[in-house]
PDB file of N, CA and C in Angstrom:
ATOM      1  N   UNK A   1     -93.990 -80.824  19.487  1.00  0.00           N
ATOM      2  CA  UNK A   1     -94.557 -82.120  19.181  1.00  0.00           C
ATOM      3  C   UNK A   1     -95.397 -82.618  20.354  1.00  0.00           C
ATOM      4  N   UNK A   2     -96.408 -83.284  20.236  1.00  0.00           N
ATOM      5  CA  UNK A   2     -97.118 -84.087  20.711  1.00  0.00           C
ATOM      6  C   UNK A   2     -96.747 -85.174  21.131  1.00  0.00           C
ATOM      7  N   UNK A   3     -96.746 -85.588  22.762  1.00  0.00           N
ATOM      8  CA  UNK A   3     -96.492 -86.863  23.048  1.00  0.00           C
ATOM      9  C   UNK A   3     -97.313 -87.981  22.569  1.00  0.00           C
ATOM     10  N   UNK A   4     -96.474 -89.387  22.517  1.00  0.00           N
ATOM     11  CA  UNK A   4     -97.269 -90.305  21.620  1.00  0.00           C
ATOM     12  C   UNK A   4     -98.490 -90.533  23.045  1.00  0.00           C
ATOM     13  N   UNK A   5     -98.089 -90.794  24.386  1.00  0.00           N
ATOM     14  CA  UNK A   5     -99.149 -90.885  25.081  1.00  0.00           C
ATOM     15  C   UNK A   5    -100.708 -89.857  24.748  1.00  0.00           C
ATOM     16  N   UNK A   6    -100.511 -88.972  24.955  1.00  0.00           N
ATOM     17  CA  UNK A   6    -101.456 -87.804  24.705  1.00  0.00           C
ATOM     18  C   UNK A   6    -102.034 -88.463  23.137  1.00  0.00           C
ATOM     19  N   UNK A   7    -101.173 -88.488  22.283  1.00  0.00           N
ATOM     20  CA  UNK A   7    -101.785 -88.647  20.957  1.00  0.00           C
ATOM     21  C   UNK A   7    -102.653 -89.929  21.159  1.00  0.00           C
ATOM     22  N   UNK A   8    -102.662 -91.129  21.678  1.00  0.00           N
ATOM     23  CA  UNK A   8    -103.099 -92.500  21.864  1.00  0.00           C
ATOM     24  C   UNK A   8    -104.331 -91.924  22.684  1.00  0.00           C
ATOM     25  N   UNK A   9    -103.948 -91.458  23.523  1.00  0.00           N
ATOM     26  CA  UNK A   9    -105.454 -91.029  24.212  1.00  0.00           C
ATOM     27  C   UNK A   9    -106.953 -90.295  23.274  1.00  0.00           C
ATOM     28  N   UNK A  10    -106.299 -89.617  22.626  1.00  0.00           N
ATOM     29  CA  UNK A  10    -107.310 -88.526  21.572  1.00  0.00           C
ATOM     30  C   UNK A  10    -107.299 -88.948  20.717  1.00  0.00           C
ATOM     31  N   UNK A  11    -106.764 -90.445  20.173  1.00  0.00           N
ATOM     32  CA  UNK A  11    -107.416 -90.916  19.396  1.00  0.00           C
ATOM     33  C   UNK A  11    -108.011 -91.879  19.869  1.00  0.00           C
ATOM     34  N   UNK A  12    -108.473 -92.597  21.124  1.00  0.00           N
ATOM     35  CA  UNK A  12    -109.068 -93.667  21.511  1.00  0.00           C
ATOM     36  C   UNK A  12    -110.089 -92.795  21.998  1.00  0.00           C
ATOM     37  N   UNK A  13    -110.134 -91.499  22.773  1.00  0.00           N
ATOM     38  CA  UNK A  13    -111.306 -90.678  22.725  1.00  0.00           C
ATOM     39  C   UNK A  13    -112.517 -90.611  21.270  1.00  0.00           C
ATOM     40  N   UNK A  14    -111.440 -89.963  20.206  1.00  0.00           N
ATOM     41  CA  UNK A  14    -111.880 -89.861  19.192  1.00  0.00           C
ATOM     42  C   UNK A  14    -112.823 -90.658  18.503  1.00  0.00           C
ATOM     43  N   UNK A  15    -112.484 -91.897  18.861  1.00  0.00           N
ATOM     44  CA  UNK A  15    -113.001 -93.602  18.321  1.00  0.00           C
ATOM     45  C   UNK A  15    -114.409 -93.238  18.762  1.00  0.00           C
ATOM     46  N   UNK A  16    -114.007 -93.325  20.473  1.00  0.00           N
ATOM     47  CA  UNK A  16    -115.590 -93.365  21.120  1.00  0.00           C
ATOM     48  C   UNK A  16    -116.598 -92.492  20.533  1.00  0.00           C
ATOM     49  N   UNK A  17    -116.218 -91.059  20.242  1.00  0.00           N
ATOM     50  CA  UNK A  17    -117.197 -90.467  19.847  1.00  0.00           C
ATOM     51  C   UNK A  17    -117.236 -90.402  18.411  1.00  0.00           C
ATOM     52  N   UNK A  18    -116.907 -91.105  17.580  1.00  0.00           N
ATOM     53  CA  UNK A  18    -117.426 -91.504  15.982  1.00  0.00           C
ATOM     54  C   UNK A  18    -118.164 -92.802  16.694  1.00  0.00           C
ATOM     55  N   UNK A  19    -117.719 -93.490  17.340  1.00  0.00           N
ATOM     56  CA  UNK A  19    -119.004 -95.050  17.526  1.00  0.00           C
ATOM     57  C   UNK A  19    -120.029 -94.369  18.268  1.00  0.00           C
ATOM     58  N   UNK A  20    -120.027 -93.614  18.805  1.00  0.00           N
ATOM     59  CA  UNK A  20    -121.107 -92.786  19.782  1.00  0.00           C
ATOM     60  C   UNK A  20    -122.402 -92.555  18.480  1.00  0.00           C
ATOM     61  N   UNK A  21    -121.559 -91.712  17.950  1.00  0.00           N
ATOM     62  CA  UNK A  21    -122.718 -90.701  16.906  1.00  0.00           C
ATOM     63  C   UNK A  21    -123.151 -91.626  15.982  1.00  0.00           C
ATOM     64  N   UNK A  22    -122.013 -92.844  15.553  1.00  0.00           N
ATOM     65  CA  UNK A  22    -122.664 -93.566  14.680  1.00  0.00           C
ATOM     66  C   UNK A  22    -123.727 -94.773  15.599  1.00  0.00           C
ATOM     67  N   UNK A  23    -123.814 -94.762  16.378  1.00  0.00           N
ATOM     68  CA  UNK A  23    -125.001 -95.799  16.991  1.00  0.00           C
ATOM     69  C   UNK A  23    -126.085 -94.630  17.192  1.00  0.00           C
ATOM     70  N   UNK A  24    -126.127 -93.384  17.425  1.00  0.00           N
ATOM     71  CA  UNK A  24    -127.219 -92.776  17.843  1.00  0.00           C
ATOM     72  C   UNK A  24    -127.454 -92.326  16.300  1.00  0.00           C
ATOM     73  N   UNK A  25    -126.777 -92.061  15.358  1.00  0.00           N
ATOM     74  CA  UNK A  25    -127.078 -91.911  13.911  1.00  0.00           C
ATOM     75  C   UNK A  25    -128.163 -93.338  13.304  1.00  0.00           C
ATOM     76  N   UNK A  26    -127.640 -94.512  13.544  1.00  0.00           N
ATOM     77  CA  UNK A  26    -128.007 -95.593  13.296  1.00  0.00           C
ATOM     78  C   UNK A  26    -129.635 -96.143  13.935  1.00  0.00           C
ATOM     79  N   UNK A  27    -129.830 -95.162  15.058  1.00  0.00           N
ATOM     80  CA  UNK A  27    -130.868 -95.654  16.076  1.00  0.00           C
ATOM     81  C   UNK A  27    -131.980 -94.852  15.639  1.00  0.00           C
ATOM     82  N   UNK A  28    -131.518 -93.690  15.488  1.00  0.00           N
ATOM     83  CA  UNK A  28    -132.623 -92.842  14.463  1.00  0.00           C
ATOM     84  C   UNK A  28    -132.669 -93.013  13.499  1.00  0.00           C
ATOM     85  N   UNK A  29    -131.925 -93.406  12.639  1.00  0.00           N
ATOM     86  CA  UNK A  29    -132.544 -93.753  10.792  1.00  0.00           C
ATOM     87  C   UNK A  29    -133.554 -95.356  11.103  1.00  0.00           C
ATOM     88  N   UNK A  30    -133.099 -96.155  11.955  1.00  0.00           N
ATOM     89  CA  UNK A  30    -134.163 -97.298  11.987  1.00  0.00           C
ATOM     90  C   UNK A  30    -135.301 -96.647  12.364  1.00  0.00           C
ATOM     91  N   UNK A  31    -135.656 -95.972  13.451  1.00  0.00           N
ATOM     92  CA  UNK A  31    -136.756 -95.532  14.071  1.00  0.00           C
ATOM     93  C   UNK A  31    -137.583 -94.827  12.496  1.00  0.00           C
ATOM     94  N   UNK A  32    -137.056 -93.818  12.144  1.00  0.00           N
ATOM     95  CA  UNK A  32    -138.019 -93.203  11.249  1.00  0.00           C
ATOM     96  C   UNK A  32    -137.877 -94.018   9.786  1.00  0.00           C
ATOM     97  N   UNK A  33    -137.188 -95.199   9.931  1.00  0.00           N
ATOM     98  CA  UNK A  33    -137.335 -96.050   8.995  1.00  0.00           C
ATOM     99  C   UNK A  33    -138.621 -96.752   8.539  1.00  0.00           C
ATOM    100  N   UNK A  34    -138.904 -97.428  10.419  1.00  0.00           N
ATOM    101  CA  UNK A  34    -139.666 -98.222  10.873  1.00  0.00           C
ATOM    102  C   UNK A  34    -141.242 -97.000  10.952  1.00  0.00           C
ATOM    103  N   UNK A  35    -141.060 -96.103  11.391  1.00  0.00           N
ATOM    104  CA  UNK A  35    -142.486 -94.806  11.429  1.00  0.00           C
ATOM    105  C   UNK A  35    -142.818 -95.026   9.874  1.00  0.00           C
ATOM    106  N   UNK A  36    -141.754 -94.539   9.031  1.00  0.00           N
ATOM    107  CA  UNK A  36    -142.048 -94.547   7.272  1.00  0.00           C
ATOM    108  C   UNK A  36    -142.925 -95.835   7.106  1.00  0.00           C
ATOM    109  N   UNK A  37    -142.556 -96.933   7.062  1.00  0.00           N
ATOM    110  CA  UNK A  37    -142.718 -97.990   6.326  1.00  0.00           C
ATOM    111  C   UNK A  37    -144.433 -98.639   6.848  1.00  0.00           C
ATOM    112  N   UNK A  38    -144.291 -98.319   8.449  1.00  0.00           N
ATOM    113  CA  UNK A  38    -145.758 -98.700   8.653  1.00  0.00           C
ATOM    114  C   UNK A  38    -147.125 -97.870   8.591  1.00  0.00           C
ATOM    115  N   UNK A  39    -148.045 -98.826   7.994  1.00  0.00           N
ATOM    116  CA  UNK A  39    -149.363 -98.002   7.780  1.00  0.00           C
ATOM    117  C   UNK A  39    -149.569 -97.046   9.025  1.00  0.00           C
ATOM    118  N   UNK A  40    -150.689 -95.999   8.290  1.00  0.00           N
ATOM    119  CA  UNK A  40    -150.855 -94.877   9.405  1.00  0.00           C
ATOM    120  C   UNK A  40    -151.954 -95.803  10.396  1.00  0.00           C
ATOM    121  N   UNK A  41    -152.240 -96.889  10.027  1.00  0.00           N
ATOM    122  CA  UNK A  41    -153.768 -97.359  10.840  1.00  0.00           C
ATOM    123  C   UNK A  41    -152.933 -98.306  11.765  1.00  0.00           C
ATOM    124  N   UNK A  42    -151.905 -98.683  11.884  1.00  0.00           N
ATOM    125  CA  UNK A  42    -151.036 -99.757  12.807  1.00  0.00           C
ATOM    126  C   UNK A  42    -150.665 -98.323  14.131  1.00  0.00           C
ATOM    127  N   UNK A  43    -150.129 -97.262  13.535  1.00  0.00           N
ATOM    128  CA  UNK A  43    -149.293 -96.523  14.805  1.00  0.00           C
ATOM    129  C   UNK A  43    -150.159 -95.880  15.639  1.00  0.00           C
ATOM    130  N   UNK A  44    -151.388 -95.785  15.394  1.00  0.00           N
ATOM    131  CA  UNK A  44    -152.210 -95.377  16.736  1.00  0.00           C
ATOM    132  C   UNK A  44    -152.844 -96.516  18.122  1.00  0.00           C
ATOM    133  N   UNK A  45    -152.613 -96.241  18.956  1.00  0.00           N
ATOM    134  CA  UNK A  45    -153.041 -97.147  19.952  1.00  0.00           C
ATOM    135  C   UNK A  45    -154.689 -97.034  20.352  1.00  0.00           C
ATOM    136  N   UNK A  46    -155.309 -98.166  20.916  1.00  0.00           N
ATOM    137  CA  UNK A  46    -156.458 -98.352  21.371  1.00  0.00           C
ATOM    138  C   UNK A  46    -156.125 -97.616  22.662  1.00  0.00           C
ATOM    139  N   UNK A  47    -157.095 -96.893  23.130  1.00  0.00           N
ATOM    140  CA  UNK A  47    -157.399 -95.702  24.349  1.00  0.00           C
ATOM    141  C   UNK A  47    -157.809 -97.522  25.381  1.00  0.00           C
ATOM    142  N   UNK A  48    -159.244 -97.551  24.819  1.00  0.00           N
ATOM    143  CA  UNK A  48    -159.680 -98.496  25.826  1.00  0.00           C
ATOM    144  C   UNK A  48    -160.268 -99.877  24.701  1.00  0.00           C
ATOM    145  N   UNK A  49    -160.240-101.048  25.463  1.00  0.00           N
ATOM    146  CA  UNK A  49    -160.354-101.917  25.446  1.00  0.00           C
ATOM    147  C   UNK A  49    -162.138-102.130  24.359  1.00  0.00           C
ATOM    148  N   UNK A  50    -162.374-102.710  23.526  1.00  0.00           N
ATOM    149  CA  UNK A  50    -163.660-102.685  23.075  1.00  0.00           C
ATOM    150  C   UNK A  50    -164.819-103.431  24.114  1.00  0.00           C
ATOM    151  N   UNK A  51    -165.978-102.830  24.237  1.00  0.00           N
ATOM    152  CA  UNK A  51    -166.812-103.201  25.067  1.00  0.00           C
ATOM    153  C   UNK A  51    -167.295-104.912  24.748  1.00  0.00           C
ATOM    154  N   UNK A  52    -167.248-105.369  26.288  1.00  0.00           N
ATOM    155  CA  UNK A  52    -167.966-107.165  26.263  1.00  0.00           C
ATOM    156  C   UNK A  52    -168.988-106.990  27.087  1.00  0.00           C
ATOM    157  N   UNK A  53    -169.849-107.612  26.614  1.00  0.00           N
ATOM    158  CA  UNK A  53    -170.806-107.959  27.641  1.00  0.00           C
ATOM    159  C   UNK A  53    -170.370-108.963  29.017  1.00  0.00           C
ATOM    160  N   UNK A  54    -170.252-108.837  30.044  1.00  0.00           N
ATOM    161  CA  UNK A  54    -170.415-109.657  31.071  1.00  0.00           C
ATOM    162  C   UNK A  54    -171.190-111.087  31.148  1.00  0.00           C
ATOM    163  N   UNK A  55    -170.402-112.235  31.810  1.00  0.00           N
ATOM    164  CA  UNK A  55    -171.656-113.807  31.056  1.00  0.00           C
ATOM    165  C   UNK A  55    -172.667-113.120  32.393  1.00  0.00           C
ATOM    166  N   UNK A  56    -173.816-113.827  32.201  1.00  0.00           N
ATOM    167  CA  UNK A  56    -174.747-113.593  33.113  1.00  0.00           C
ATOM    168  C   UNK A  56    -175.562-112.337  32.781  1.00  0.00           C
ATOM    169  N   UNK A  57    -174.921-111.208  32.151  1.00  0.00           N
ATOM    170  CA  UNK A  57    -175.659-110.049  32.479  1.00  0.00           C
ATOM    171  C   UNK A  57    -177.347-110.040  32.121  1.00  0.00           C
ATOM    172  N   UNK A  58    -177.944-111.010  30.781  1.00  0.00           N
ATOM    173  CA  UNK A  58    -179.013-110.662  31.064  1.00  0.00           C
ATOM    174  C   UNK A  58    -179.808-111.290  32.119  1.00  0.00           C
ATOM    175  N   UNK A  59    -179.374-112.223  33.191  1.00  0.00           N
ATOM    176  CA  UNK A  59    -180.546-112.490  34.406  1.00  0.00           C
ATOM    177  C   UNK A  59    -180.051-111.636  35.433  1.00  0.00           C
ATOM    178  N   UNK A  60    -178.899-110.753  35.425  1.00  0.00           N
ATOM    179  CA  UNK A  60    -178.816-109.270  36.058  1.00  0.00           C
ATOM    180  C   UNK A  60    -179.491-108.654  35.924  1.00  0.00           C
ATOM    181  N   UNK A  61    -180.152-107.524  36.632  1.00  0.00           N
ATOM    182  CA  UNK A  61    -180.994-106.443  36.798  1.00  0.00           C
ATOM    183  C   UNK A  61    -179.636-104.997  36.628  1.00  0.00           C
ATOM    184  N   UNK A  62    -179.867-104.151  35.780  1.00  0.00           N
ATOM    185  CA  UNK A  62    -178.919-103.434  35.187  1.00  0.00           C
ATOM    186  C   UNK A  62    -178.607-101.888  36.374  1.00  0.00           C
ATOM    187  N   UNK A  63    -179.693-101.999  36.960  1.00  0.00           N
ATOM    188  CA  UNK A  63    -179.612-100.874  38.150  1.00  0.00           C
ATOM    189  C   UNK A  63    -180.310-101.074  39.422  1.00  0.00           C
ATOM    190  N   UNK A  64    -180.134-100.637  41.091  1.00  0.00           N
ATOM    191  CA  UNK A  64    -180.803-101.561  41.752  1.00  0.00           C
ATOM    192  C   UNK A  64    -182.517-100.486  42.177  1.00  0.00           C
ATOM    193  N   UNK A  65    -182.987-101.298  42.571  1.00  0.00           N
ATOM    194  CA  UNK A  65    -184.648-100.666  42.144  1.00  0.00           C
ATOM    195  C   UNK A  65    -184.644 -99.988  43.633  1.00  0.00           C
ATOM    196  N   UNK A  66    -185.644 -98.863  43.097  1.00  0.00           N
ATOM    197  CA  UNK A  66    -185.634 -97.504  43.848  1.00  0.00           C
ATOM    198  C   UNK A  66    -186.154 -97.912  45.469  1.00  0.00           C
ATOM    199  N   UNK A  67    -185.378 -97.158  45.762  1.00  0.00           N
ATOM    200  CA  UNK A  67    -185.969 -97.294  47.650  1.00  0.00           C
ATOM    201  C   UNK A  67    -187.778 -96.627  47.996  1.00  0.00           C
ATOM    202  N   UNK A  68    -188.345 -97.266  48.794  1.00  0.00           N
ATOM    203  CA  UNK A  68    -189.858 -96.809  48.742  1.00  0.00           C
ATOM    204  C   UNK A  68    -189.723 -95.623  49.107  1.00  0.00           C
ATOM    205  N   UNK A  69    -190.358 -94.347  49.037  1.00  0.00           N
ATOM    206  CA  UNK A  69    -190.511 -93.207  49.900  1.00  0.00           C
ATOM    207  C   UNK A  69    -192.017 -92.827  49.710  1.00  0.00           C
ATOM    208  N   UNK A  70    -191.864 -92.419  50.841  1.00  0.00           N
ATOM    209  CA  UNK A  70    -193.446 -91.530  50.076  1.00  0.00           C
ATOM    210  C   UNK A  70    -193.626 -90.429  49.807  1.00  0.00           C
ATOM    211  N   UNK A  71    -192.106 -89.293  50.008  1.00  0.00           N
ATOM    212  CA  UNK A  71    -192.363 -88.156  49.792  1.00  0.00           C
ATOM    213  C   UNK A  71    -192.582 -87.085  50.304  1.00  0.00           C
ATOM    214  N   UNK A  72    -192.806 -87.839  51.718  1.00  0.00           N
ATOM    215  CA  UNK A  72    -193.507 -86.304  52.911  1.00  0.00           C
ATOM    216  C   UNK A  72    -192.022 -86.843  53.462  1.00  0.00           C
ATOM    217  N   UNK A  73    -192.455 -85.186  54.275  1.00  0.00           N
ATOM    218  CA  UNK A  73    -191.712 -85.098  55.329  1.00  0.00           C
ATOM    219  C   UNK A  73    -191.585 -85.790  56.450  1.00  0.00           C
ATOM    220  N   UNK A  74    -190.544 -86.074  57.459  1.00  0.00           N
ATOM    221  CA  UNK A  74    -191.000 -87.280  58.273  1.00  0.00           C
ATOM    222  C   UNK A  74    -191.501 -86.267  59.696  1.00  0.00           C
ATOM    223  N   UNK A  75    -192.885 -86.510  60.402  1.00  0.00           N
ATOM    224  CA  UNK A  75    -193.890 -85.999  61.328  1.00  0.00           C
ATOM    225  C   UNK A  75    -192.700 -86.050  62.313  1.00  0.00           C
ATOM    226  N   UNK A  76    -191.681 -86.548  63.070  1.00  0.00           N
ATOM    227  CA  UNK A  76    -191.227 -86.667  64.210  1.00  0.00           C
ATOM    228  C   UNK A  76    -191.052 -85.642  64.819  1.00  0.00           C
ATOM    229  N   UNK A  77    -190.203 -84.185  64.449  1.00  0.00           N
ATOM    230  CA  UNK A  77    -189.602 -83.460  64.636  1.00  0.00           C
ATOM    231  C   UNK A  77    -190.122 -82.199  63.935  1.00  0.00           C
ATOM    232  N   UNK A  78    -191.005 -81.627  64.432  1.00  0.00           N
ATOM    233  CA  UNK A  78    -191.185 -80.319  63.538  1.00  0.00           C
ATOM    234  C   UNK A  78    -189.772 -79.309  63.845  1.00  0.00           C
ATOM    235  N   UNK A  79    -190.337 -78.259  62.173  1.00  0.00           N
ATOM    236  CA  UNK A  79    -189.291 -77.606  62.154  1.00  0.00           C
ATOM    237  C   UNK A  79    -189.114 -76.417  62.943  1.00  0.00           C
ATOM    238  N   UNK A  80    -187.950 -75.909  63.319  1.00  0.00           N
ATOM    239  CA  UNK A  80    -187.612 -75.126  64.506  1.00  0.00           C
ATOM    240  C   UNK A  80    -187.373 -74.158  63.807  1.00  0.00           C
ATOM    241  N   UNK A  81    -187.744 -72.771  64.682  1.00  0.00           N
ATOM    242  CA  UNK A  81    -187.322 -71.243  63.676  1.00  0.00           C
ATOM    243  C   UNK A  81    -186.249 -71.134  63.930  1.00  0.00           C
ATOM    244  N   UNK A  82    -186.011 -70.526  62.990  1.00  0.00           N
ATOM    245  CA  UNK A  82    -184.412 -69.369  63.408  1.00  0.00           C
ATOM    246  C   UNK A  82    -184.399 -68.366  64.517  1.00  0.00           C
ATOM    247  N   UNK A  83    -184.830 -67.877  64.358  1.00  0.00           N
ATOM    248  CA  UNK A  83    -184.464 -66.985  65.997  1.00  0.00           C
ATOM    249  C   UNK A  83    -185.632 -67.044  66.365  1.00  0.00           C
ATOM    250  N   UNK A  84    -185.964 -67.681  68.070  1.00  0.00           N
ATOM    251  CA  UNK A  84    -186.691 -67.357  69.102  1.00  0.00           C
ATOM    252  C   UNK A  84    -187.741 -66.177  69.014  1.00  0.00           C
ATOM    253  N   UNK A  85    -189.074 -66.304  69.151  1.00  0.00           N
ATOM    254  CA  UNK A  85    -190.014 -65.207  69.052  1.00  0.00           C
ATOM    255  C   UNK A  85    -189.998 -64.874  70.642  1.00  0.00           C
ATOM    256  N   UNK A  86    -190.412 -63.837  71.368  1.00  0.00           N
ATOM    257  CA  UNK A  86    -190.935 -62.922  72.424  1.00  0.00           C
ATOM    258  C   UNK A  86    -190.779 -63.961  73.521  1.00  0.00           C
ATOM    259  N   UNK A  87    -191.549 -64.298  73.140  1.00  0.00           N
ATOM    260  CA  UNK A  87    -192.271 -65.321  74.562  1.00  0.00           C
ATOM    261  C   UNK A  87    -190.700 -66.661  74.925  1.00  0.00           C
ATOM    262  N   UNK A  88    -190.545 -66.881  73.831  1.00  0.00           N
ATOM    263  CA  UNK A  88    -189.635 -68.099  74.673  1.00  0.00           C
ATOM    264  C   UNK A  88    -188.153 -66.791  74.325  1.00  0.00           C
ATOM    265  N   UNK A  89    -187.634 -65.937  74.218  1.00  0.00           N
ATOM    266  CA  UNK A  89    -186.628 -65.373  74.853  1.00  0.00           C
ATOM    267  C   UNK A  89    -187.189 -64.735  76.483  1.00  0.00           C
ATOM    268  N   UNK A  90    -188.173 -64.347  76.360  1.00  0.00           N
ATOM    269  CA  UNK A  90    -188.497 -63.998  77.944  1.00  0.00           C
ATOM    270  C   UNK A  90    -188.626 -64.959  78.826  1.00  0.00           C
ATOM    271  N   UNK A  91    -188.975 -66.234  78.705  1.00  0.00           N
ATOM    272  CA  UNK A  91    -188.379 -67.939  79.024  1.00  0.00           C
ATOM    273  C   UNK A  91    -187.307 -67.601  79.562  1.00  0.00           C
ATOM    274  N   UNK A  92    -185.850 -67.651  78.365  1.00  0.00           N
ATOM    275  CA  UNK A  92    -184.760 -67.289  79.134  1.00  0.00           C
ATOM    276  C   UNK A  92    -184.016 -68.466  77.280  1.00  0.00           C
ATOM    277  N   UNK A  93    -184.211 -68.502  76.473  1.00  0.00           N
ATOM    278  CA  UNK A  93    -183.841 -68.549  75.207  1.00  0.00           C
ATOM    279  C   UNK A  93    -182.942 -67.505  75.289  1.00  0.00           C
ATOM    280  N   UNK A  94    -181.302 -67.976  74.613  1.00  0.00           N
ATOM    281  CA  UNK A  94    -180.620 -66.617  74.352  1.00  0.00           C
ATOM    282  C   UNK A  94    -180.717 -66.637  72.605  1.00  0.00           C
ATOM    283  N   UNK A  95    -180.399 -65.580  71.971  1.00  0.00           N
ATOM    284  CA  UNK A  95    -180.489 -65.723  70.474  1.00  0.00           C
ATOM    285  C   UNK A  95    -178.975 -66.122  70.463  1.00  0.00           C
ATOM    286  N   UNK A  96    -179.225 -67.044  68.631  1.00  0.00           N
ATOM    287  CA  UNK A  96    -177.313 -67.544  68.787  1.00  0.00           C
ATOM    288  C   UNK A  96    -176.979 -66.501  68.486  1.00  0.00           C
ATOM    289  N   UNK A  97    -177.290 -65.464  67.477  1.00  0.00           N
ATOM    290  CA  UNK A  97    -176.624 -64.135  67.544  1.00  0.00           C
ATOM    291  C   UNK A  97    -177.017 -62.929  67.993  1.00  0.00           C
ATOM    292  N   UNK A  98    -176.333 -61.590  68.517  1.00  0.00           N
ATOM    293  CA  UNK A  98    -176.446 -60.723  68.981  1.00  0.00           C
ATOM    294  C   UNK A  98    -177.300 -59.841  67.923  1.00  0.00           C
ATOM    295  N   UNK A  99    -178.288 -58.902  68.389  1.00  0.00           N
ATOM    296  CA  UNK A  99    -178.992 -58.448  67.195  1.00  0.00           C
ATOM    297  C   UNK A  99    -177.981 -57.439  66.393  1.00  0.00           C
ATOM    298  N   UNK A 100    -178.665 -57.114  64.567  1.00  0.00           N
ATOM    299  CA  UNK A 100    -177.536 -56.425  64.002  1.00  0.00           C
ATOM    300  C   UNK A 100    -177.356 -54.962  64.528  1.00  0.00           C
ATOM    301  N   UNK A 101    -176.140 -54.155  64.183  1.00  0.00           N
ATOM    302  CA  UNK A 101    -176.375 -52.921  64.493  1.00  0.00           C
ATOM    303  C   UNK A 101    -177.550 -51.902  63.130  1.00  0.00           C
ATOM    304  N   UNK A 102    -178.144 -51.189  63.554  1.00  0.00           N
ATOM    305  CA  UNK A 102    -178.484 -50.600  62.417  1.00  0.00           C
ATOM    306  C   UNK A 102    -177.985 -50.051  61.359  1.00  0.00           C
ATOM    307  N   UNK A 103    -178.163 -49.507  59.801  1.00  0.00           N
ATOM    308  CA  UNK A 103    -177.815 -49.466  58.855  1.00  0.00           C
ATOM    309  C   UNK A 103    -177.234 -47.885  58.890  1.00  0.00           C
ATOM    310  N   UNK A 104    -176.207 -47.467  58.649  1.00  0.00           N
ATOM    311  CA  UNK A 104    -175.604 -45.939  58.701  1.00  0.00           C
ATOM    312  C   UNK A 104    -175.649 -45.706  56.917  1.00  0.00           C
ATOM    313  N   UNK A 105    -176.664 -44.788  56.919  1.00  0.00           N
ATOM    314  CA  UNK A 105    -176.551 -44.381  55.964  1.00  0.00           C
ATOM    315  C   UNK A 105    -176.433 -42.670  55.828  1.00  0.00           C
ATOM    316  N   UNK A 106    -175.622 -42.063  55.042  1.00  0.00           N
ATOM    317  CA  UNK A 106    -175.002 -40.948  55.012  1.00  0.00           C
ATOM    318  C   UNK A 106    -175.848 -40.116  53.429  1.00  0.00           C
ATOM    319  N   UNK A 107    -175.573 -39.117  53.505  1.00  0.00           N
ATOM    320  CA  UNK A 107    -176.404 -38.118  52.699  1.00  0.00           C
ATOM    321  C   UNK A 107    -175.486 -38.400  51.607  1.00  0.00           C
ATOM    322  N   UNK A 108    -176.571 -38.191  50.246  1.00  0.00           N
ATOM    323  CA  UNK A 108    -176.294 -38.255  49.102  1.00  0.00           C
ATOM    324  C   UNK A 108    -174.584 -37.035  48.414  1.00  0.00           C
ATOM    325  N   UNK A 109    -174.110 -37.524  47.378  1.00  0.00           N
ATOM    326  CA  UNK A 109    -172.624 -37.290  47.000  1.00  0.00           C
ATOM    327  C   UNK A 109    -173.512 -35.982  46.234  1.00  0.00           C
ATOM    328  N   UNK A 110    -172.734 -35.371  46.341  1.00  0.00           N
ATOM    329  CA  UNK A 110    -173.193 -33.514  45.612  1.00  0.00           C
ATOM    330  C   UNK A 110    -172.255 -33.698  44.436  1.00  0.00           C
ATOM    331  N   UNK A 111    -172.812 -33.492  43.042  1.00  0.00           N
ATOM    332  CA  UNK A 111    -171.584 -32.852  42.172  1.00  0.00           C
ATOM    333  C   UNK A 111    -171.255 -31.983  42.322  1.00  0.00           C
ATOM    334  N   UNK A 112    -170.007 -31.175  41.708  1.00  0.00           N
ATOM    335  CA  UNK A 112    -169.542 -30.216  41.411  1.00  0.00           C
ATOM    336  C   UNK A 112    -169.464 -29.746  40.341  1.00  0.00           C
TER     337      UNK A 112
END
């Protein structure tokens, strides 16, 4: 036999989990109660907000107006080569890089 303690316990366990299942039973039949019953055009949400005009905007200028240029290049500073010609390495110009080594190329693959 079963003590009455033990038995009182597993059934006050027991309780909890029939009120358990019946509130989470209960929480889902409203939910897809509530999905059923409302139109399909209510359950989608707005992404973004519908567009307003701003007060003021038309004595706003809608973009700001282009900076003057004229297009050339600016005279201050001409452009500098890439590597030093003859005369200004014999100056004493070092190049920034060391020259390349030459290209090793090896005789053509023979079939067999």
């Amino acid at each position: 036999m079963i003590p009455t303690t033990q038995m009182r316990v597993f059934r006050t366990y027991f309780a909890i989990t029939i009120l358990a299942s019946a509130a989470g039973l209960g929480a889902s039949t409203s939910a897809m109660a509530r999905l059923t019953l409302t139109p399909p055009s209510a359950r989608f949400a707005q992404a973004t907000p519908p567009l307003q005009s701003t007060p003021g905007a038309e004595s706003k200028p809608s973009a700001p107006a282009e900076p003057a240029t004229t297009g050339q290049r600016p005279q201050e500073t001409p452009p500098q080569p890439a590597r030093p010609d003859a005369e200004s390495r014999d100056a004493g110009a070092k190049p920034a890089l060391p020259p390349a080594p030459a290209e090793k190329t090896a005789p053509p693959i023979t079939t067999k």
